[in-house]
Protein backbone atom coordinates (compact mmCIF):
# COMPACT_ATOMS: atom_id res chain seq x y z
CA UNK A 1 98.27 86.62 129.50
CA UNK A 2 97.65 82.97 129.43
CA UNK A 3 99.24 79.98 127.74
CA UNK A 4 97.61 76.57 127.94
CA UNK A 5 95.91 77.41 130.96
CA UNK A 6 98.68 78.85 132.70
CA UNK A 7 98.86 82.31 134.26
CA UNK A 8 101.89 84.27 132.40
CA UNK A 9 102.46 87.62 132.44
CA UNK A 10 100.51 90.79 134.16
CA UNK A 11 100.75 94.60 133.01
CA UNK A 12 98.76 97.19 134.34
CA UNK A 13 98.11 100.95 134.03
CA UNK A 14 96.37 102.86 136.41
CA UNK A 15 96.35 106.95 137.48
CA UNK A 16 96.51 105.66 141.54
CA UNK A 17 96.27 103.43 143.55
CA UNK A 18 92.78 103.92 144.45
CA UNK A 19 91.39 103.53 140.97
CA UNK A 20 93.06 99.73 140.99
CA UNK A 21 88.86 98.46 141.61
CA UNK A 22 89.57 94.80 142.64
CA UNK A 23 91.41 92.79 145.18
CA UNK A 24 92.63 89.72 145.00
CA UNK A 25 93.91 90.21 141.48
CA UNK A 26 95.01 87.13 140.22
CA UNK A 27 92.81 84.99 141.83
CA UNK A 28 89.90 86.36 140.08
CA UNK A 29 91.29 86.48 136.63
CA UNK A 30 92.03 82.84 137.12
CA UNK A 31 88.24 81.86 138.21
CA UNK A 32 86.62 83.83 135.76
CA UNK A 33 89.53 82.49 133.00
CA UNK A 34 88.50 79.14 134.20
CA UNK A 35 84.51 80.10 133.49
CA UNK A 36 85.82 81.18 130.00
CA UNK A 37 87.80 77.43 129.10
CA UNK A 38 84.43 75.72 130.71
CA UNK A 39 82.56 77.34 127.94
CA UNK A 40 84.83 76.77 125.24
CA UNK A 41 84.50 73.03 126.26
CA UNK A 42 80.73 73.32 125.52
CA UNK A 43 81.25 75.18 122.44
CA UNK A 44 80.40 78.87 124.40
CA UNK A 45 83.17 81.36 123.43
CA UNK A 46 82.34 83.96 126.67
CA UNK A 47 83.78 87.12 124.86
CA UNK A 48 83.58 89.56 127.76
CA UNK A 49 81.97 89.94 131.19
CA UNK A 50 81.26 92.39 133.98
CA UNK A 51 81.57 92.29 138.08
CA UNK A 52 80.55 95.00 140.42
CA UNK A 53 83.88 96.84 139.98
CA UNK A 54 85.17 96.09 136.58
CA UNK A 55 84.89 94.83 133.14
CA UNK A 56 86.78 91.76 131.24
CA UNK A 57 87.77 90.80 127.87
CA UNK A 58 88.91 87.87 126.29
CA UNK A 59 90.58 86.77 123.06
CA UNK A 60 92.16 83.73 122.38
CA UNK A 61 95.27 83.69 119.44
CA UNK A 62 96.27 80.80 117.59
CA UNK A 63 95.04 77.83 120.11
CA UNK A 64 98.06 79.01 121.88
CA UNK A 65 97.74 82.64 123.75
CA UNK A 66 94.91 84.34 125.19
CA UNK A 67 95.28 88.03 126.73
CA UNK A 68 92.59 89.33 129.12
CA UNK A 69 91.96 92.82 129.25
CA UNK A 70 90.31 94.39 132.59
CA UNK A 71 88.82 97.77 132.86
CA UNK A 72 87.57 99.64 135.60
CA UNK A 73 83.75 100.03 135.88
CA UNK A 74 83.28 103.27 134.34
CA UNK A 75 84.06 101.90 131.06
CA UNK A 76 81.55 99.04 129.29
CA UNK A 77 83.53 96.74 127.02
CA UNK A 78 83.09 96.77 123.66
CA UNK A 79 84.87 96.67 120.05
CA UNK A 80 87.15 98.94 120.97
CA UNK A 81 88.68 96.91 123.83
CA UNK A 82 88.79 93.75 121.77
CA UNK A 83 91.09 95.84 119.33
CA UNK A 84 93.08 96.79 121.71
CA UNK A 85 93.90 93.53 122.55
CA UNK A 86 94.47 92.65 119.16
CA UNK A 87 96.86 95.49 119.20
CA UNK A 88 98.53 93.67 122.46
CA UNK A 89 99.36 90.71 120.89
CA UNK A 90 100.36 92.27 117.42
CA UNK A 91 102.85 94.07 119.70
CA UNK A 92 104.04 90.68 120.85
CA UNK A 93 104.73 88.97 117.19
CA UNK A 94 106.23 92.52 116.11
CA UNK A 95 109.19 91.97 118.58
CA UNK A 96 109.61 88.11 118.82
CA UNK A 97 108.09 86.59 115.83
CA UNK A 98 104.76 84.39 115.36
CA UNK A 99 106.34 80.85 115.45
CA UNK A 100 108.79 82.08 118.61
CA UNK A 101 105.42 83.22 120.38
CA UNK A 102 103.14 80.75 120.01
CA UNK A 103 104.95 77.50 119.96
CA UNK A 104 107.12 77.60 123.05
CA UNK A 105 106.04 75.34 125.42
CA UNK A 106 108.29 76.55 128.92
CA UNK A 107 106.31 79.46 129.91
CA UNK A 108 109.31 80.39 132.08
CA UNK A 109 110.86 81.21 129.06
CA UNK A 110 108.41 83.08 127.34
CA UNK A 111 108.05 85.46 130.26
CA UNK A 112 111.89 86.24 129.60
CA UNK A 113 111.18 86.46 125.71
CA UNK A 114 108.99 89.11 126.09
CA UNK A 115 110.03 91.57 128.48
CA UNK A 116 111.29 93.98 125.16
CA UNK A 117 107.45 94.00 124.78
CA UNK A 118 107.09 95.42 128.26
CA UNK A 119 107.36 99.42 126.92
CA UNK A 120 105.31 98.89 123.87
CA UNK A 121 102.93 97.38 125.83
CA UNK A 122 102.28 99.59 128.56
CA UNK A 123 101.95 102.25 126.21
CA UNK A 124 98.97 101.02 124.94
CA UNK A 125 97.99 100.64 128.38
CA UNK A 126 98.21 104.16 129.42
CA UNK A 127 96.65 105.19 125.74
CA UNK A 128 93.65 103.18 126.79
CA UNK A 129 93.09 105.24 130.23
CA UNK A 130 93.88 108.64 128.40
CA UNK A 131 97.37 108.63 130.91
CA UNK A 132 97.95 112.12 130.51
CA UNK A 133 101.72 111.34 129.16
CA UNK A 134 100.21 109.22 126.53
CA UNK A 135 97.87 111.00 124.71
CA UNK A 136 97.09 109.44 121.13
CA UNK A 137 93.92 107.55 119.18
CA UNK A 138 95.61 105.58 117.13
CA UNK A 139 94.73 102.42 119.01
CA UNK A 140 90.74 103.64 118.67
CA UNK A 141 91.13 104.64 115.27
CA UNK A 142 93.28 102.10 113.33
CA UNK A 143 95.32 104.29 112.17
CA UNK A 144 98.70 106.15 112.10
CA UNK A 145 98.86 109.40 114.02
CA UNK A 146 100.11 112.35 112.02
CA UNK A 147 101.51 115.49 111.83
CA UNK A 148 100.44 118.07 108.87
CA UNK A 149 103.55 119.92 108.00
CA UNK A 150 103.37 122.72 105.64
CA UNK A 151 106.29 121.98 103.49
CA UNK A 152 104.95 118.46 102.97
CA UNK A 153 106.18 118.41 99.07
CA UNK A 154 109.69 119.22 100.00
CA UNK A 155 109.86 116.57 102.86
CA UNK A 156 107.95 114.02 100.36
CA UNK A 157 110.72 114.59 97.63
CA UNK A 158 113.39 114.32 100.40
CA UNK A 159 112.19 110.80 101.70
CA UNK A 160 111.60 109.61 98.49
CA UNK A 161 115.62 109.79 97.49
CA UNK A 162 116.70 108.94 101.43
CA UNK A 163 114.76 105.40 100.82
CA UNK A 164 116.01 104.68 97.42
CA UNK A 165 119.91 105.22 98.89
CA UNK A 166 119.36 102.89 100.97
CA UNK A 167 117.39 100.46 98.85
CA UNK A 168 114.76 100.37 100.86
CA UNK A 169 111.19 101.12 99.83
CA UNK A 170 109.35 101.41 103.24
CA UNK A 171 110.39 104.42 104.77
CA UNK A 172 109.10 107.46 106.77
CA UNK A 173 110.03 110.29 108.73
CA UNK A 174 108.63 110.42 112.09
CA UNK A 175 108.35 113.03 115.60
CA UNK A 176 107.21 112.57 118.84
CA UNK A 177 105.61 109.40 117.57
CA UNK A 178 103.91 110.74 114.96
CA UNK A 179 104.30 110.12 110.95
CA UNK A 180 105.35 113.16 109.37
CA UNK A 181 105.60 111.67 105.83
CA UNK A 182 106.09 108.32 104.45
CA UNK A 183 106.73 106.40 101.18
CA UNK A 184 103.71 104.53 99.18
CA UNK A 185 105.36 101.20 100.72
CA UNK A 186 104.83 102.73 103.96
CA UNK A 187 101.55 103.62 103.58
CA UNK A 188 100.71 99.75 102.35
CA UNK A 189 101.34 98.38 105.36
CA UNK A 190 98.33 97.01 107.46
CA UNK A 191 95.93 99.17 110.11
CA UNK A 192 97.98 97.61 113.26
CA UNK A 193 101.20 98.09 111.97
CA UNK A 194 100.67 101.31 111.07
CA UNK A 195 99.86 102.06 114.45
CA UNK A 196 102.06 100.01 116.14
CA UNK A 197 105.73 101.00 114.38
CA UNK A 198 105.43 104.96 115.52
CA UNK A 199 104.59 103.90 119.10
CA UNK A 200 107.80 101.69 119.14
CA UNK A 201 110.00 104.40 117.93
CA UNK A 202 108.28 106.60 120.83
CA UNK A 203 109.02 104.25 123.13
CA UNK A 204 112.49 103.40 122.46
CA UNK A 205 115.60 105.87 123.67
CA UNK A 206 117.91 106.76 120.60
CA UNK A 207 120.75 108.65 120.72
CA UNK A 208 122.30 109.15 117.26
CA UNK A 209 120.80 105.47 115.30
CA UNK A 210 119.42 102.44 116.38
CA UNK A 211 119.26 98.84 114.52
CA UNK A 212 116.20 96.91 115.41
CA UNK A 213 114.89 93.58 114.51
CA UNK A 214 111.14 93.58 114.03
CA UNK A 215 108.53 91.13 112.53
CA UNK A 216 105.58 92.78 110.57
CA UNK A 217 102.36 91.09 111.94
CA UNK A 218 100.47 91.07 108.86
CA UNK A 219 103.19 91.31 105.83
CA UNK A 220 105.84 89.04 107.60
CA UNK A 221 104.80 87.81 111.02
CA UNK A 222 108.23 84.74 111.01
CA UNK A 223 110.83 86.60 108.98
CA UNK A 224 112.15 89.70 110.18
CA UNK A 225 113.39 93.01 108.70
CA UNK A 226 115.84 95.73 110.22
CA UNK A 227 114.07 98.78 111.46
CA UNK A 228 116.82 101.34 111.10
CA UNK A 229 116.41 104.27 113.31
CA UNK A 230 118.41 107.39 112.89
CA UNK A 231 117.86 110.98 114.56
CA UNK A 232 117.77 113.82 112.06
CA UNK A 233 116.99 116.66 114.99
CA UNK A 234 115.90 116.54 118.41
CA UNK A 235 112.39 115.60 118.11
CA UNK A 236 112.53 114.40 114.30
CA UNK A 237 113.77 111.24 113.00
CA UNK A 238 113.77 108.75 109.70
CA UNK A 239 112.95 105.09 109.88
CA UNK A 240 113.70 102.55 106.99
CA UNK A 241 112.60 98.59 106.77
CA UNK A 242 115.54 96.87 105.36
CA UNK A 243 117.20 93.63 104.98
CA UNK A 244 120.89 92.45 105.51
CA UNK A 245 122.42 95.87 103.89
CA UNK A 246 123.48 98.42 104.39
CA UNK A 247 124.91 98.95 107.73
CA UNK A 248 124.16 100.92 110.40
CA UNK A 249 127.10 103.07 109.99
CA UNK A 250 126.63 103.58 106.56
CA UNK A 251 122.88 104.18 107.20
CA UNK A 252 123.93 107.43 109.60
CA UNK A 253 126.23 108.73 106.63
CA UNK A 254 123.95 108.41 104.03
CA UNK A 255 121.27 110.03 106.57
CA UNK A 256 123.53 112.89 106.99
CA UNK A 257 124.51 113.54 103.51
CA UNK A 258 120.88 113.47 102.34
CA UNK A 259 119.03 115.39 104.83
CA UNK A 260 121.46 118.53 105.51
CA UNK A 261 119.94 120.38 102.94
CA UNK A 262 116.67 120.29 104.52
CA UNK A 263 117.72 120.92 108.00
CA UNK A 264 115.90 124.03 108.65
CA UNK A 265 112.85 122.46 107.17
CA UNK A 266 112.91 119.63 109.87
CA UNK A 267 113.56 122.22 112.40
CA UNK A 268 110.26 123.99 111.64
CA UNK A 269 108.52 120.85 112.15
CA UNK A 270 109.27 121.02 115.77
CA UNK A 271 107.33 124.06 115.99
CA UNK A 272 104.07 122.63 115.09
CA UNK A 273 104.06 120.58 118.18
CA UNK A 274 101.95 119.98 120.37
CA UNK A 275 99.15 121.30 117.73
CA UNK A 276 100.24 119.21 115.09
CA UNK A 277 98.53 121.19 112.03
CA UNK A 278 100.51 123.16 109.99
CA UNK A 279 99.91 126.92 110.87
CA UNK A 280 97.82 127.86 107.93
CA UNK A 281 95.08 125.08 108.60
CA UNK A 282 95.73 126.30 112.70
CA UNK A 283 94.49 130.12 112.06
CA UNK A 284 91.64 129.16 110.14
CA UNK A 285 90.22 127.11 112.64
CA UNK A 286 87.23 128.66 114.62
CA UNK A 287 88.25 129.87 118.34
CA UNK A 288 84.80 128.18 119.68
CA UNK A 289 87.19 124.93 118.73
CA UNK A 290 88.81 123.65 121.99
CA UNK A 291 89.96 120.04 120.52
CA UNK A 292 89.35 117.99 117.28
CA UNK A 293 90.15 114.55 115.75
CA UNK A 294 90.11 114.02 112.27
CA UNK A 295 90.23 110.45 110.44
CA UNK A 296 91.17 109.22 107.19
CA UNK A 297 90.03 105.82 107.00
CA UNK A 298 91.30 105.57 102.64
CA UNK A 299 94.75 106.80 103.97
CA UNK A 300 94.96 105.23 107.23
CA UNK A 301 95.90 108.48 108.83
CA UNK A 302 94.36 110.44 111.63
CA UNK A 303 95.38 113.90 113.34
CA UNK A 304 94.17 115.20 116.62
CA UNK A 305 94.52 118.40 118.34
CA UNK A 306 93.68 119.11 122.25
CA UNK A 307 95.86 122.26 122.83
CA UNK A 308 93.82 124.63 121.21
CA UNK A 309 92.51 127.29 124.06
CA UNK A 310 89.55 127.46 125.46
CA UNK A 311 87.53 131.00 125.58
CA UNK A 312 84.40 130.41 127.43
CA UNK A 313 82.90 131.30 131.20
CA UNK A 314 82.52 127.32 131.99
CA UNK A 315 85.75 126.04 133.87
CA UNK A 316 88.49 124.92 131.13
CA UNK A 317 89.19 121.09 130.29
CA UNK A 318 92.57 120.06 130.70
CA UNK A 319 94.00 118.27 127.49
CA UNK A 320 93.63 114.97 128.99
CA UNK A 321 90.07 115.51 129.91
CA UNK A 322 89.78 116.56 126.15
CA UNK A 323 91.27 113.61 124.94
CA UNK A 324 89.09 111.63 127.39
CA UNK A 325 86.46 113.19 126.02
CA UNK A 326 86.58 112.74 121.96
CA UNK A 327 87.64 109.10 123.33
CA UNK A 328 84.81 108.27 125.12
CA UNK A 329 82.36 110.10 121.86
CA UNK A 330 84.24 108.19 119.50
CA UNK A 331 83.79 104.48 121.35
CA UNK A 332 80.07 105.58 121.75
CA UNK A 333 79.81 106.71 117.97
CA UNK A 334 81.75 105.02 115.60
CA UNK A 335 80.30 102.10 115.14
CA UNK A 336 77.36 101.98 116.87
CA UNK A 337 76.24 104.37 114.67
CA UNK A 338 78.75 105.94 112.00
CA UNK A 339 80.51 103.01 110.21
CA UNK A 340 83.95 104.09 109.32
CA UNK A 341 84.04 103.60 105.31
CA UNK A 342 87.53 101.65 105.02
CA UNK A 343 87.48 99.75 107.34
CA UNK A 344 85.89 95.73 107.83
CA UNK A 345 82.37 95.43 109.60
CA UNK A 346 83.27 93.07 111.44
CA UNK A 347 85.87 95.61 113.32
CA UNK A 348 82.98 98.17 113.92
CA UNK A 349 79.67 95.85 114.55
CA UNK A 350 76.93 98.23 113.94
CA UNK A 351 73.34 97.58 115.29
CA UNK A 352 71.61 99.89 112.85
CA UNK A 353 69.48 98.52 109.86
CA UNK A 354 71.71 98.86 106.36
CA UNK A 355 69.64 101.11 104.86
CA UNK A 356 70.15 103.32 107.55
CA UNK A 357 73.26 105.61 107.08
CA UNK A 358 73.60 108.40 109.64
CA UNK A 359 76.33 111.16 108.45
CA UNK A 360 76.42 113.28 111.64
CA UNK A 361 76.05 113.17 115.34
CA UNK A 362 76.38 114.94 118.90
CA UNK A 363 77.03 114.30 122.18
CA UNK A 364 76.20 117.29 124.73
CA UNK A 365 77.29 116.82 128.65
CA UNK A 366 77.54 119.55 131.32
CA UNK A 367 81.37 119.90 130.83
CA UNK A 368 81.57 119.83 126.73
CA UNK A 369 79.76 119.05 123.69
CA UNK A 370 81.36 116.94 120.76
CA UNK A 371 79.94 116.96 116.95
CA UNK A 372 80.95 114.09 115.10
CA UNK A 373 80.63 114.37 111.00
CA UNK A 374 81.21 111.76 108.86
CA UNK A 375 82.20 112.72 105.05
CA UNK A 376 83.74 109.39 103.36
CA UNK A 377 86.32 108.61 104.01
CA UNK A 378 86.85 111.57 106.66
CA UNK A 379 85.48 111.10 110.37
CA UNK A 380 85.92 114.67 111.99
CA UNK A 381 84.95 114.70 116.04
CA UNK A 382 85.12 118.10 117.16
CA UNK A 383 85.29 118.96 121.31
CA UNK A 384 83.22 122.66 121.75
CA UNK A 385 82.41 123.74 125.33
CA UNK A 386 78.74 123.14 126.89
CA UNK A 387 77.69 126.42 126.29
CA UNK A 388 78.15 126.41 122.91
CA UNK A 389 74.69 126.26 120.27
CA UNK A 390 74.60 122.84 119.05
CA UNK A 391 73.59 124.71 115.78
CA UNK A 392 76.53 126.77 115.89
CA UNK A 393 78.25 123.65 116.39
CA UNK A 394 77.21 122.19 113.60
CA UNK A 395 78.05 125.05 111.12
CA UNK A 396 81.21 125.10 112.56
CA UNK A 397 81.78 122.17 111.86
CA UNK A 398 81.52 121.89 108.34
CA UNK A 399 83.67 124.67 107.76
CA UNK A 400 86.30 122.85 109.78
CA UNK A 401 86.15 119.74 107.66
CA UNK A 402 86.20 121.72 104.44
CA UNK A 403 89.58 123.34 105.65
CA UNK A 404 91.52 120.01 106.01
CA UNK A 405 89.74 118.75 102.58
CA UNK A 406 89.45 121.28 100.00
CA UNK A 407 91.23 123.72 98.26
CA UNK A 408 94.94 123.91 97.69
CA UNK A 409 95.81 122.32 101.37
CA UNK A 410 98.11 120.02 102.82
CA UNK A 411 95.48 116.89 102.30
CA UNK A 412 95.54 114.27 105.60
C-alpha cells in the first residue's frame, strides 16, 4: 500500500516459500510504482503489468491510497484482481472509516490504524490463492456466501422478531462465515459489503458476544454502526447493525430469550456443513457431480460445494484443487464471455459483440471438466471429472440447475 508516494504497509499470502517468485521485494514494487506515477504525470493510468515471474495491479483510491496487488506468474491479471483490490481497501474504510483513511497525513500512524485490518485482509489473501483453510468465492463472485438450510421459513420468522427486539432492521444469522438467513435490510446492502461483513465475523474470535464498530463502505463509509455479535451454538451465530442502544448485555438476553425455542433447529444447521445444501437438494444431485458453484446475481447470494465424492478411475481432486478449479473456469468465463445479469459492465468487461449472448460453456483439462450454464439471474459452474461425456455433462447439468430453481425448494 502506498500513500503519497510512500511505501506503507505489505501483506502477503503464499503456500511456501518457494512459490514467493521475486527477490528483492520492495525494491521492485517501488520502481515499477514509480513507472506507474510517471505515467499518471503524462496522463497514462498503467493499470497492470507483467515481469518474468509475476503479475501487478494497480488502483489508486481517492487521490490518497493506492494498493498494489502481485501475483505469481501462473495467474494473468484481470477484472477479477482489480476487484479484489477493491475488496482490500473496502476492508480498510469498513474498520477505520473513509475520512480517518484517507486524510491522515503521518503514515507512521496509519500503519498503527490499520493493523485490525490485518485478519480481514489476509483472508482475502489466502481466498485469492485457493489457501486450502480459506476456501470461499465470494470475492470472485460479488456476493455473499450461503448456506441452504431446510427449515429456512422457521429461521426467517425467527430473525425477523430477533431484529425487531432489538430495533434493528439489518440483521442475519450467520456459520462458519456463511449467511444462513438475513432480513430484507440485510439483503440491501451493497455487493462488497455483503461479502465483506461474513468474512469479518469469520475472522474474529467470539466467545459468548462481541460489540464492534464498523463503517459500511457504500451506505455509511464516515459514520459508524455497532456490529453486535452474539453466539447462538458452536458454529452458528446472529449479527445485528445498530446504533447507540441497546447494550451488549441486554443484546445477549434478548438473544437468549428469543432463540431457545429454536435451538435444535440451529443445531441441525451444523450438520449441513461442509456441503452446505440442505439434504434434500444434496440426494438429488447426480453422483458424476464432484463440486459445483451456483450464483444468484438478483439476490446477491452464491453457494458452493467441493466435498461431494468423487467415483471415477482418474486420481481424485482434493477440495482445494476443486475450488482452484471452478476458480480458475469462472475468471476465464464470466465475463469474458457470460456477463453476469445484475451486475455493472464495467465490473465484468466483456470483449464479445452485444448481440452476442452465449448461455453455456465448458472447459475440459486432463484432471477435470467444468460446465458453466448461465440461466438469468443464476450462474451454475459445475466441476465433473475428465472422463466424463461433455454431453452427459451437459444434461446433467440442467437437471442440477432445475433442482436449486424450481419446484417447492429452498430458493438461493
Amino acid at each position: 500500500m502506498y500513500t503519497g508516494g510512500f511505501g506503507g504497509v505489505q501483506r502477503s499470502a503464499f503456500i511456501c516459500e518457494a512459490c514467493w517468485p521475486w527477490k528483492a521485494a520492495y525494491a521492485l514494487i517501488g520502481s515499477l510504482n514509480g513507472v506507474h506515477v510517471f505515467g499518471e504525470s503524462h496522463g497514462v493510468t498503467l493499470c497492470s503489468t507483467r515481469t518474468k515471474n509475476a503479475s501487478f495491479t494497480w488502483r489508486t483510491y481517492h487521490d490518497s491510497i493506492r494498493l498494489v496487488l502481485i501475483r505469481g506468474s501462473e495467474v494473468v491479471a484481470d477484472s477479477c484482481d482489480s476487484r479484489l483490490l477493491d475488496l482490500m481497501f473496502a476492508s480498510l474504510v469498513l474498520l477505520l472509516g473513509l475520512d480517518n483513511l484517507t486524510s491522515g497525513t503521518n503514515i507512521e500512524r496509519l500503519k498503527r490504524d490499520i493493523r485490525p485490518s490485518y485478519l480481514l485482509l489476509d483472508k482475502l489473501l489466502s481466498r485469492a490463492v485457493n489457501s486450502s483453510d480459506n476456501l470461499g468465492f465470494s470475492h470472485l463472485t460479488g456476493c455473499a456466501e450461503c448456506v441452504i438450510p431446510p427449515d429456512q421459513h422457521i429461521l426467517q420468522s425467527e430473525l425477523e422478531k430477533y431484529a425487531e427486539g432489538v430495533d434493528s432492521s439489518c440483521a442475519c444469522v450467520m456459520m462458519n462465515g456463511q449467511v444462513v438467513s438475513g432480513t430484507r435490510s440485510f439483503w440491501s446492502l451493497s455487493h462488497m459489503e455483503l461479502v465483506l461483513l461474513p468474512l469479518l465475523v469469520a475472522t474474529n474470535t467470539f466467545t459468548v458476544a462481541r460489540d464492534l464498530p464498523i463503517y459500511l463502505p457504500d451506505k455509511s463509509p464516515n459514520v459508524p454502526f455497532r456490529m453486535l455479535v452474539v453466539k447462538l451454538t458452536g458454529h452458528v451465530y446472529a449479527i445485528t447493525l445498530c446504533g447507540p442502544t441497546p447494550t451488549l448485555t441486554e443484546i445477549i438476553r434478548l438473544a437468549s430469550s428469543s432463540w431457545a425455542p429454536v435451538y435444535q433447529v440451529l443445531e441441525s444447521i451444523t450438520t449441513l456443513l461442509p456441503w452446505n445444501i440442505a439434504p434434500g437438494l444434496l440426494s438429488q444431485i447426480d453422483h458424476s457431480v464432484i463440486g459445483l458453484l451456483l450464483v444468484n446475481y438478483d439476490h446477491k447470494k452464491c453457494v458452493s460445494c467441493v466435498h461431494l465424492s468423487e467415483e471415477s478411475r482418474s486420481p481424485p481432486l482434493n477440495t482445494a484443487k476443486k475450488s482452484a478449479a471452478l476458480e480458475a473456469v469462472y475468471r476465464s468465463v464470466i465475463g469474458p464471455l457470460l456477463q453476469p445479469p445484475a451486475v455493472p459492465p464495467d465490473d465484468f468487461p466483456s470483449r464479445l459483440h452485444p448481440d452476442h449472448v452465449p448461455l453455456e460453456s465448458y472447459v475440459s483439462t486432463d484432471s477435470y471438466k467444468v460446465y458453466v450454464m448461465q440461466s438469468s439471474p443464476y450462474h451454475l459452474l459445475i466441476l465433473y471429472p475428465p472422463a466424463l461425456p461433455i454431453q452427459i455433462a451437459r444434461k446433467v447439468t440442467l437437471r442440477t440447475l432445475a433442482i436449486f430453481t424450481k419446484g417447492k425448494i429452498p430458493k438461493l
